[in-house]
PDB file of N, CA and C in Angstrom:
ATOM      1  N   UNK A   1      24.381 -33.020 -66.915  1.00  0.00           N
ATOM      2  CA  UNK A   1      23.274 -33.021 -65.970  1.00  0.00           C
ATOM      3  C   UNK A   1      23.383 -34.187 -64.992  1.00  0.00           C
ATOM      4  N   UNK A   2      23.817 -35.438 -65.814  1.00  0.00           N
ATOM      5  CA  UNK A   2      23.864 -36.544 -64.570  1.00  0.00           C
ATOM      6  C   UNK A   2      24.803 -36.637 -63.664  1.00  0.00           C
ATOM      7  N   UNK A   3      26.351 -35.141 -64.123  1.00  0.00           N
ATOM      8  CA  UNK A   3      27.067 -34.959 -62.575  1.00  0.00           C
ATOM      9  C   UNK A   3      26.228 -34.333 -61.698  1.00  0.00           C
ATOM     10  N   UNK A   4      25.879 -33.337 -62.403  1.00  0.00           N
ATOM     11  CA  UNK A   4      25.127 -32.438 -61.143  1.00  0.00           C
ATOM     12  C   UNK A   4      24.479 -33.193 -60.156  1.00  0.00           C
ATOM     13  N   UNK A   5      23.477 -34.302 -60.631  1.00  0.00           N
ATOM     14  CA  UNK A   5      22.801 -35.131 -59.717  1.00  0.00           C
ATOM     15  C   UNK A   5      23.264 -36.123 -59.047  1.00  0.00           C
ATOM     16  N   UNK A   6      24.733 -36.995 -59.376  1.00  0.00           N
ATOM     17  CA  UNK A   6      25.235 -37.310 -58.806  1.00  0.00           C
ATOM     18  C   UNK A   6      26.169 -36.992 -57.383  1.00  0.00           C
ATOM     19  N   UNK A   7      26.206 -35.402 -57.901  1.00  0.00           N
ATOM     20  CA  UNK A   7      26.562 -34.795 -56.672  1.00  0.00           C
ATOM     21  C   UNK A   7      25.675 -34.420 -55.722  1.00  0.00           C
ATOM     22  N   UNK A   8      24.947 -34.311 -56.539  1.00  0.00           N
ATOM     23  CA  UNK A   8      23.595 -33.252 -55.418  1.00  0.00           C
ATOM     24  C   UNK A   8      23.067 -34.883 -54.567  1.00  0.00           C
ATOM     25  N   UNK A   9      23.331 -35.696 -54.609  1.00  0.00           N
ATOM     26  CA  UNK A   9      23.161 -37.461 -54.117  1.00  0.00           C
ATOM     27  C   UNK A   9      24.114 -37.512 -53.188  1.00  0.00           C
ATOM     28  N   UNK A  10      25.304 -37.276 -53.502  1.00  0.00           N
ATOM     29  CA  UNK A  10      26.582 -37.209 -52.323  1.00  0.00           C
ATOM     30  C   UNK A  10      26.765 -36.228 -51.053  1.00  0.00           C
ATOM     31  N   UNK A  11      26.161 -35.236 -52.035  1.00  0.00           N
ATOM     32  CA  UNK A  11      25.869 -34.096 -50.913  1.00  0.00           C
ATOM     33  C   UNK A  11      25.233 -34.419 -49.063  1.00  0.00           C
ATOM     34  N   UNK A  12      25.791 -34.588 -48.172  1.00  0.00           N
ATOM     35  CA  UNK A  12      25.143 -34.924 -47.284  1.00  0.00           C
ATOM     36  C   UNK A  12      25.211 -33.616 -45.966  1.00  0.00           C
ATOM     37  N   UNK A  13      25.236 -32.472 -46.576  1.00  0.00           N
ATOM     38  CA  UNK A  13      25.143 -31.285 -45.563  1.00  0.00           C
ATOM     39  C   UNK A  13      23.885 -30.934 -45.341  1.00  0.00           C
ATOM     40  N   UNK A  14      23.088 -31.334 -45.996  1.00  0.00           N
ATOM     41  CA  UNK A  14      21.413 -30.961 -45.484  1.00  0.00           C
ATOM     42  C   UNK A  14      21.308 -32.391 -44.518  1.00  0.00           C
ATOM     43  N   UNK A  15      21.809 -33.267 -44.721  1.00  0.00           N
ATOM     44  CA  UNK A  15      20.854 -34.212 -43.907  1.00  0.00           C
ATOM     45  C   UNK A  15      22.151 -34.129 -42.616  1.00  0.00           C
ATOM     46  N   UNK A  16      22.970 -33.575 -42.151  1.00  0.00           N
ATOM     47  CA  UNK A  16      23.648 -33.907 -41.017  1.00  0.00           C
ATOM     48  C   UNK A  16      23.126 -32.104 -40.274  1.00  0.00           C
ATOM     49  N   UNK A  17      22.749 -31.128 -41.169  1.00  0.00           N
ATOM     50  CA  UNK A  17      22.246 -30.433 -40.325  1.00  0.00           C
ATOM     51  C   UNK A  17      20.913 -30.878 -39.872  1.00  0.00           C
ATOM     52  N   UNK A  18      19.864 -31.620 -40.391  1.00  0.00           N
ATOM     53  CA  UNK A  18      18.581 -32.004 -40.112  1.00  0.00           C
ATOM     54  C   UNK A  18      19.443 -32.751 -38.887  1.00  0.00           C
ATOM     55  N   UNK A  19      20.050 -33.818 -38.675  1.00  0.00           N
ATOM     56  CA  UNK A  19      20.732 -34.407 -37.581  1.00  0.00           C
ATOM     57  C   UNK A  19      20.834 -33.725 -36.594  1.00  0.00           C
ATOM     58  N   UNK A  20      21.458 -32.314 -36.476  1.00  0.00           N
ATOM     59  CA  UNK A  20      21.941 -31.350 -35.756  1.00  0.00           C
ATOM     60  C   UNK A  20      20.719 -30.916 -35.149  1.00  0.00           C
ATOM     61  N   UNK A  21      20.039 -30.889 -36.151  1.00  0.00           N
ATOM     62  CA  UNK A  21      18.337 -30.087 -35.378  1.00  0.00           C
ATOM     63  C   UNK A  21      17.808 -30.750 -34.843  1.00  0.00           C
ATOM     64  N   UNK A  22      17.524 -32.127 -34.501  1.00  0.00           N
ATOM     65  CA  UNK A  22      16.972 -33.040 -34.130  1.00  0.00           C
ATOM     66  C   UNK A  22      17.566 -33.329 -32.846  1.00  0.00           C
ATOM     67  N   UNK A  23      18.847 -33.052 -32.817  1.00  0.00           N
ATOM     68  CA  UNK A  23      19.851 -33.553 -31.681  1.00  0.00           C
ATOM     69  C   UNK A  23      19.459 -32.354 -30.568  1.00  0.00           C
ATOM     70  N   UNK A  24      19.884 -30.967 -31.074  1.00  0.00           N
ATOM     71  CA  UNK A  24      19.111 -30.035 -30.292  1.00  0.00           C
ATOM     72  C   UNK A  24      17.900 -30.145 -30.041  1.00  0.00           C
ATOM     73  N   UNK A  25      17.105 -30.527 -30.237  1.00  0.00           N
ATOM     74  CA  UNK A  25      15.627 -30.661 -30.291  1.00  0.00           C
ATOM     75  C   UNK A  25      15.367 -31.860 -29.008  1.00  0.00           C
ATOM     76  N   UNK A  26      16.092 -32.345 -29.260  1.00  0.00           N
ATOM     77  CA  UNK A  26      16.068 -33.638 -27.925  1.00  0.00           C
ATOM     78  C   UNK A  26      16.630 -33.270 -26.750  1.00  0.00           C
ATOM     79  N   UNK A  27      17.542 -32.469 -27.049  1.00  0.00           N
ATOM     80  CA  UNK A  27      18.370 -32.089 -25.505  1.00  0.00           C
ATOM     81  C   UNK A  27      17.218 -31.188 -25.165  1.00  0.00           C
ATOM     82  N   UNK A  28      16.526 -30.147 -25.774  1.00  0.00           N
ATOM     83  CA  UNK A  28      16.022 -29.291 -25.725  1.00  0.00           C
ATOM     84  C   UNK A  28      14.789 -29.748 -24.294  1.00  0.00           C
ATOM     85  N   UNK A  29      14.546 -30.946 -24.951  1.00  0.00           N
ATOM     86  CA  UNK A  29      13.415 -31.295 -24.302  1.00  0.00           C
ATOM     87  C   UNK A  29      13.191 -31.935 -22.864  1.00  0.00           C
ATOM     88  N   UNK A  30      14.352 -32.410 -23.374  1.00  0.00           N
ATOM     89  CA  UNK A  30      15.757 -33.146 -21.959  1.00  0.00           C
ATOM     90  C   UNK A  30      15.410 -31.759 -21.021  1.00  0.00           C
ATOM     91  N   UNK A  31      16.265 -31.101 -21.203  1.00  0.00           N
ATOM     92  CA  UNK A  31      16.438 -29.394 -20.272  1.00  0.00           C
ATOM     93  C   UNK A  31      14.755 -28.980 -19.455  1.00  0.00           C
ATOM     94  N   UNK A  32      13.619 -29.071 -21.001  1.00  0.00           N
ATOM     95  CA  UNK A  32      12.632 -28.756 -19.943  1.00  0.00           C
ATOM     96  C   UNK A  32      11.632 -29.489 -19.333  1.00  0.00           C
ATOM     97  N   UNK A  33      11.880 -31.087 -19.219  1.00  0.00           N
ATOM     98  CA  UNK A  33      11.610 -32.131 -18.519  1.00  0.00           C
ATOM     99  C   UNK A  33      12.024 -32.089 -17.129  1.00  0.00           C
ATOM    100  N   UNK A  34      13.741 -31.656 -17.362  1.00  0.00           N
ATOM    101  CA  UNK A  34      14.389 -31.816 -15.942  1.00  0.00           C
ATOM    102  C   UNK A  34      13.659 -30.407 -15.711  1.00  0.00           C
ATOM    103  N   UNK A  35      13.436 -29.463 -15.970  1.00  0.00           N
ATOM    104  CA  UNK A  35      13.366 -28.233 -14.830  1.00  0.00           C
ATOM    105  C   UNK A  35      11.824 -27.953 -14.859  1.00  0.00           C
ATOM    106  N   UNK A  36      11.212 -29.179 -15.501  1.00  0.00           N
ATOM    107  CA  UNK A  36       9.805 -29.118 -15.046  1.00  0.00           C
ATOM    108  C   UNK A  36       9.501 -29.936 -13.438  1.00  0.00           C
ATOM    109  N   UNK A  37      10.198 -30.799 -13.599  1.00  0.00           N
ATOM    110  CA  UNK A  37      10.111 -32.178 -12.442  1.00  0.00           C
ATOM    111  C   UNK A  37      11.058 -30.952 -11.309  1.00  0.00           C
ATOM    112  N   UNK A  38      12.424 -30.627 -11.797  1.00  0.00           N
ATOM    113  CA  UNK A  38      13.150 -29.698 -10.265  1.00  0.00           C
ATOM    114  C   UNK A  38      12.154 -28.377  -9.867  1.00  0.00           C
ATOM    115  N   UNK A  39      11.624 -28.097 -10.763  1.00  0.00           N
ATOM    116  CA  UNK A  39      10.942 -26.983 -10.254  1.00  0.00           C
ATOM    117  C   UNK A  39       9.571 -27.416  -9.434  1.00  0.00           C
ATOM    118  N   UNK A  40       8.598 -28.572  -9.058  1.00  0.00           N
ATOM    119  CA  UNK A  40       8.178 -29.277  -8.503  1.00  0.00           C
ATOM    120  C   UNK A  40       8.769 -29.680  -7.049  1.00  0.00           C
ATOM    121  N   UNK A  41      10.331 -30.182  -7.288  1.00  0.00           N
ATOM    122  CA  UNK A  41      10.721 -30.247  -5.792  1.00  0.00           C
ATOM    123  C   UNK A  41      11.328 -28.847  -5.254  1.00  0.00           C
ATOM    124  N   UNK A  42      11.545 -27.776  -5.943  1.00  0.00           N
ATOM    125  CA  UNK A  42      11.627 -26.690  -5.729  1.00  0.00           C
ATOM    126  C   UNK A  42      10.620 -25.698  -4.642  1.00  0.00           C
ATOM    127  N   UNK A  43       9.230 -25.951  -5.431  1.00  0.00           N
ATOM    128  CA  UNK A  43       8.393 -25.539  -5.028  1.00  0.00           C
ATOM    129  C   UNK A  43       7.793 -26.407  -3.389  1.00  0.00           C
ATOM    130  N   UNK A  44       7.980 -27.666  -3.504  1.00  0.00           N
ATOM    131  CA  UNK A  44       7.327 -28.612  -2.387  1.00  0.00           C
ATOM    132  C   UNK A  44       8.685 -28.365  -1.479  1.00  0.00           C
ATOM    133  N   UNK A  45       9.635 -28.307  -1.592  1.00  0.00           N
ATOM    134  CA  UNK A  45      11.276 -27.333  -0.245  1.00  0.00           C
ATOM    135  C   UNK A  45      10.774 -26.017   0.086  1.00  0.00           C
ATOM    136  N   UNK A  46      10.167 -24.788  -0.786  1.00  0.00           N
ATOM    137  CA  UNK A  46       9.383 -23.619  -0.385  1.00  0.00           C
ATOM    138  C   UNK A  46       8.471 -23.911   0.598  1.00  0.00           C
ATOM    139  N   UNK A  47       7.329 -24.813   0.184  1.00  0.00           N
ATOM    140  CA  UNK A  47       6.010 -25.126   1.187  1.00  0.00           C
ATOM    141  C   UNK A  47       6.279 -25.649   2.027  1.00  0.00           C
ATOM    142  N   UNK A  48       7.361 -26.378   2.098  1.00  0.00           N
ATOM    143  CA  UNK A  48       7.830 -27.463   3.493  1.00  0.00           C
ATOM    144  C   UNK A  48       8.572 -26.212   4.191  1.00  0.00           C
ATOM    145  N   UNK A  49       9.088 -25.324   4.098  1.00  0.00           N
ATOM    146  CA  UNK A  49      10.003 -24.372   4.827  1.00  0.00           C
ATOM    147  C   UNK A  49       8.924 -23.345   5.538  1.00  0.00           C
ATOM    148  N   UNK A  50       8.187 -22.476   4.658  1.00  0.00           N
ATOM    149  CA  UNK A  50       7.264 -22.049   5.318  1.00  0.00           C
ATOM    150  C   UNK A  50       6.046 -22.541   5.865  1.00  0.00           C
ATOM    151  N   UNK A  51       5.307 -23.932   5.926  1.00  0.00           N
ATOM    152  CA  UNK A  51       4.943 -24.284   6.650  1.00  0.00           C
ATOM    153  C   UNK A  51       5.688 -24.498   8.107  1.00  0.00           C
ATOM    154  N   UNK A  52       6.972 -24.773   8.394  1.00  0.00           N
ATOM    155  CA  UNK A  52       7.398 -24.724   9.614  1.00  0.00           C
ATOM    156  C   UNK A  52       7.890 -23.578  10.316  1.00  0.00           C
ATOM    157  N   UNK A  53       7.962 -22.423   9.123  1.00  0.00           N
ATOM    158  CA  UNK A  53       8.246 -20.989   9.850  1.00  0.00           C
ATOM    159  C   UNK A  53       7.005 -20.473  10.921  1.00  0.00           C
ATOM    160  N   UNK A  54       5.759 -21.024   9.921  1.00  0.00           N
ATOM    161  CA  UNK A  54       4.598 -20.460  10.328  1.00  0.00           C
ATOM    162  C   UNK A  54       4.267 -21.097  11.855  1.00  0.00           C
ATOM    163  N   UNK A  55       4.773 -22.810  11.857  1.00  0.00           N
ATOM    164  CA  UNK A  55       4.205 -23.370  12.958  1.00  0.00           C
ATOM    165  C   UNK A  55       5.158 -22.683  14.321  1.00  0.00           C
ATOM    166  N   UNK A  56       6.095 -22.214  13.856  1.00  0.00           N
ATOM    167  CA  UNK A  56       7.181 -21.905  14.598  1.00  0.00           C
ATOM    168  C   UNK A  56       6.753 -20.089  15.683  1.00  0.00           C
ATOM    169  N   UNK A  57       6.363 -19.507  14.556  1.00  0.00           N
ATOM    170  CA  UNK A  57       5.727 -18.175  14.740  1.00  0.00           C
ATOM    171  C   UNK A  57       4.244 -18.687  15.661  1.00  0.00           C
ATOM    172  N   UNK A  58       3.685 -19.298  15.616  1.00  0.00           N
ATOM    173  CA  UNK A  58       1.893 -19.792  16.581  1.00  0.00           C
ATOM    174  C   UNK A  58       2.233 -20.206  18.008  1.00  0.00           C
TER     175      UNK A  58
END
């Protein structure tokens, strides 16, 4: 019994996938930070374009 637990101690494939999830989990957040903020200047290049179509058309 006290190999088993000595192994099941060495064992480190649960904690480098918890690593793995965590790592994704950060980029993850990374990704929708940036395309929260680009989609902001996205939208304010739309309003700046058709505001000058419109002044252009009067």
């Amino acid at each position: 019994m006290s190999k088993l637990f000595a192994r099941f101690m060495k064992d480190e494939s649960g904690a480098t996938a918890i690593e793995y999830g965590l790592i994704a989990a950060l980029i993850a957040v990374g990704i929708i930070t940036a395309a929260g903020l680009l989609g902001d200047e996205i939208e304010a290049t739309f309003t700046d374009v058709t505001t000058a179509l419109e002044g252009r058309n009067n």
